[in-house]
C-alpha atoms as a PDB file:
ATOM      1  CA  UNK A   1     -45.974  26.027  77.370  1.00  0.00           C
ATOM      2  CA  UNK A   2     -43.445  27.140  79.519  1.00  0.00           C
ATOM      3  CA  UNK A   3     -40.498  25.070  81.259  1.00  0.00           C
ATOM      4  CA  UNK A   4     -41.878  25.498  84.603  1.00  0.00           C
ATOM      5  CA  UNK A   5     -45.030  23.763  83.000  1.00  0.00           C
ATOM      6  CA  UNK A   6     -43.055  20.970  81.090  1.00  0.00           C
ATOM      7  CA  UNK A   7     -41.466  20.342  84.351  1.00  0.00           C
ATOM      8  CA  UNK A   8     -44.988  20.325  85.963  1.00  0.00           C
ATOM      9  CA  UNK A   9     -45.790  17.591  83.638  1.00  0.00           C
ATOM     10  CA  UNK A  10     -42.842  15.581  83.752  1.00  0.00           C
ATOM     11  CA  UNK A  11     -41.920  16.355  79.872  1.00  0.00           C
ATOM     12  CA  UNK A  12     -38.514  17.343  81.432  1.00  0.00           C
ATOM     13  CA  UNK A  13     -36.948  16.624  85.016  1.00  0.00           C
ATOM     14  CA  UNK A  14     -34.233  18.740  87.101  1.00  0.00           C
ATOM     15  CA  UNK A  15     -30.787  18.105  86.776  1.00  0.00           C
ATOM     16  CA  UNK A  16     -27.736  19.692  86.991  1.00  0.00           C
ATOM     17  CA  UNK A  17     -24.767  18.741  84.318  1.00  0.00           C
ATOM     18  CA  UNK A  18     -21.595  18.126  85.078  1.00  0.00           C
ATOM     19  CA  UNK A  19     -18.335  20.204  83.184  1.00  0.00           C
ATOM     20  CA  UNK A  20     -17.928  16.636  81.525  1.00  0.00           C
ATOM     21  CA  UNK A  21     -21.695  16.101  80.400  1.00  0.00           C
ATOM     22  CA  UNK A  22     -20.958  19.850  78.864  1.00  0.00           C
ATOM     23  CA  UNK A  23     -17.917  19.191  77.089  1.00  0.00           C
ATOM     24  CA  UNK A  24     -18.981  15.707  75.886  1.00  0.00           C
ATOM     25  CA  UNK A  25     -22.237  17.379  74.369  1.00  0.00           C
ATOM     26  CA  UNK A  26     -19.820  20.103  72.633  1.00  0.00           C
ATOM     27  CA  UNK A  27     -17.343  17.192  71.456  1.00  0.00           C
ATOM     28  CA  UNK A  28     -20.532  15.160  69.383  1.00  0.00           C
ATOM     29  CA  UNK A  29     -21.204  18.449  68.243  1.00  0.00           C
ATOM     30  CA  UNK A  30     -17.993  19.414  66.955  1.00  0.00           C
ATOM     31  CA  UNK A  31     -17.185  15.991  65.328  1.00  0.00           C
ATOM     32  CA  UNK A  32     -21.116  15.906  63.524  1.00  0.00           C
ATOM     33  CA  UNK A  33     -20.544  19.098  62.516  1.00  0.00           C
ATOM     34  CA  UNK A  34     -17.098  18.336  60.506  1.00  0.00           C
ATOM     35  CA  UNK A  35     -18.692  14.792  59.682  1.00  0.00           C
ATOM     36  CA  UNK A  36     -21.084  16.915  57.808  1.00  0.00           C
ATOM     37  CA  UNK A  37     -18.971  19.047  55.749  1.00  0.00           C
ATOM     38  CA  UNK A  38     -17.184  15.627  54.109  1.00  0.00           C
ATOM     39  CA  UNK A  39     -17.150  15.523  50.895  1.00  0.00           C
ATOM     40  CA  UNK A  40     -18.745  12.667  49.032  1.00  0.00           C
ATOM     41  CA  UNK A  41     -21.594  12.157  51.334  1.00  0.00           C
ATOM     42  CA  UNK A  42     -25.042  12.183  50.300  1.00  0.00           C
ATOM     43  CA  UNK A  43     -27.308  15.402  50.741  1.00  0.00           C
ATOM     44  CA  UNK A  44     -29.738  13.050  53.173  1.00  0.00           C
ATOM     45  CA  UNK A  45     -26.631  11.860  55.267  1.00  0.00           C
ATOM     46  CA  UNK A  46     -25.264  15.003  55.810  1.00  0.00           C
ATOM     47  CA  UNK A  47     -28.369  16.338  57.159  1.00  0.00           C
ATOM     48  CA  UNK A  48     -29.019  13.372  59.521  1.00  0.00           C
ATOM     49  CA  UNK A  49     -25.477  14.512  60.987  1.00  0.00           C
ATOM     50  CA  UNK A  50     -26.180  17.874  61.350  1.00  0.00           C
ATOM     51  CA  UNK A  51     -29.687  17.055  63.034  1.00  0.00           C
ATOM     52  CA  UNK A  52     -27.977  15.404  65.624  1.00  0.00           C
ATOM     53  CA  UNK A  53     -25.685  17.996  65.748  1.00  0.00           C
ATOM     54  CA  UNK A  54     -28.720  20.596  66.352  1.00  0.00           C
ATOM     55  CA  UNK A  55     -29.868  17.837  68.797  1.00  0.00           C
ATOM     56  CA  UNK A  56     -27.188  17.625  71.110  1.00  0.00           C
ATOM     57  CA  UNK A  57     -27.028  21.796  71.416  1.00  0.00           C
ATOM     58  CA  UNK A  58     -30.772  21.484  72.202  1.00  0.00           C
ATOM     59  CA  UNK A  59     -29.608  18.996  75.290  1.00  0.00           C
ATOM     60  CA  UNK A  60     -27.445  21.453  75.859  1.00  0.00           C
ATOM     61  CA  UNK A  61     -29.153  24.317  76.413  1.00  0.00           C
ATOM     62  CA  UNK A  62     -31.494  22.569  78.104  1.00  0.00           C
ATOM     63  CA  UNK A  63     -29.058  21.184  80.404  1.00  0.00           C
ATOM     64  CA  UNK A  64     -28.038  24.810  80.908  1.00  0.00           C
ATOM     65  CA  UNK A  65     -31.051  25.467  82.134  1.00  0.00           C
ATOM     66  CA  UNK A  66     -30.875  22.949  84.796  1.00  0.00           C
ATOM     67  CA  UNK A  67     -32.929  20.502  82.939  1.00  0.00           C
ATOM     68  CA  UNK A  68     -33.204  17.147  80.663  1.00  0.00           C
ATOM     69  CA  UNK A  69     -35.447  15.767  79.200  1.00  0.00           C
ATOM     70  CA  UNK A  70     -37.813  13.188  80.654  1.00  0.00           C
ATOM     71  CA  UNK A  71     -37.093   9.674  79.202  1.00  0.00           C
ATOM     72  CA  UNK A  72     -40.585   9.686  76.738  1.00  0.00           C
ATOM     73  CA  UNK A  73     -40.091  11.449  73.048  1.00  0.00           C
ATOM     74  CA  UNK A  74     -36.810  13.151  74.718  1.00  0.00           C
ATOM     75  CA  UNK A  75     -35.628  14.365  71.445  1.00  0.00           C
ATOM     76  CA  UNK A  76     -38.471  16.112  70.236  1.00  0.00           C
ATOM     77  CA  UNK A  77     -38.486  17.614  73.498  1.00  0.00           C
ATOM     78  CA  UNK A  78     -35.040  19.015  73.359  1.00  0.00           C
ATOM     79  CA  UNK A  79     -35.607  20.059  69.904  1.00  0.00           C
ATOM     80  CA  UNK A  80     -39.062  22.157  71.031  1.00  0.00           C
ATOM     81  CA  UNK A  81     -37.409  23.171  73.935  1.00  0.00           C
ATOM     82  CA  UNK A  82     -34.784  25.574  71.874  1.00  0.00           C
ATOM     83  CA  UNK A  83     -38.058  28.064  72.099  1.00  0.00           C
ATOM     84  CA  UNK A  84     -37.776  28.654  75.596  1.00  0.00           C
ATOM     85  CA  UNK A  85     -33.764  28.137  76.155  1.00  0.00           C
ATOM     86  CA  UNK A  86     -32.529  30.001  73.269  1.00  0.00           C
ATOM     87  CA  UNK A  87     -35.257  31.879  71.502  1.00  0.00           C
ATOM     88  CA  UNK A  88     -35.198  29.913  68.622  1.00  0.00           C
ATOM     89  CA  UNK A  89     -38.302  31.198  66.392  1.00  0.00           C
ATOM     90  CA  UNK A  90     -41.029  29.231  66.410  1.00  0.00           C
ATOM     91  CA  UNK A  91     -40.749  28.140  62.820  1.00  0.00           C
ATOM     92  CA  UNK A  92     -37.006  27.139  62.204  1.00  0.00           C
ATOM     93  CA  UNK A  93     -38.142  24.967  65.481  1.00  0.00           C
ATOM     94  CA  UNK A  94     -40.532  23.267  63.886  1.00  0.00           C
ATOM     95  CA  UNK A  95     -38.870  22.858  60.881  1.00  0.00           C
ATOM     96  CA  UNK A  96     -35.960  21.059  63.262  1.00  0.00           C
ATOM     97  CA  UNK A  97     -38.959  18.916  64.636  1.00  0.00           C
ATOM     98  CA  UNK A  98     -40.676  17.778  61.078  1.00  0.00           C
ATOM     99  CA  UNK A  99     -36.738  16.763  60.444  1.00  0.00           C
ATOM    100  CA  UNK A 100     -36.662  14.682  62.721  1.00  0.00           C
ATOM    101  CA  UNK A 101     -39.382  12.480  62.020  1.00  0.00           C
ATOM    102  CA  UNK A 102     -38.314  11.804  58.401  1.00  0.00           C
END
């Protein structure tokens, strides 16, 4: 399913971010991403931080796109979304996806 059909179907809307909503989403990225990398943290933890991490660059691209996702299950849409806004394979997507429900 395409974007134009998710969009169809309400699974994301329009919108157009702001240079604030952009660097915000980098910031949360940046910081989950060194949270991550601290020592002394548990394997599970650290994975939960990156998720998000992976998480908020899915909102991202999307939002690059000119979209967000609709308010139901909006982060499993951003994660599936990576397919169509960055080419992420199929299979590393789902793998985000099963993550995310652990």
């Amino acid at each position: 399913m395409s974007l134009a059909d998710w969009l169809a179907n309400r699974r994301i809307v329009s919108h157009e971010p702001s240079r604030e909503e952009i660097a915000d989403l980098f910031a949360v990225v940046d910081r989950d991403l060194a949270d991550a990398g601290v020592e002394g943290l548990s394997p599970d933890w650290r994975l939960g931080i990156s998720h998000n991490a992976a998480l908020q660059l899915a909102t991202l691209a999307l939002a690059a796109e000119g979209y967000r996702p609709g308010r139901e299950r909006a982060h499993e849409r951003a994660i599936l979304s990576l397919r169509d806004t960055v080419g992420v394979p199929a299979k590393t997507v789902d793998l985000l996806d099963a993550s995310s429900c652990s």
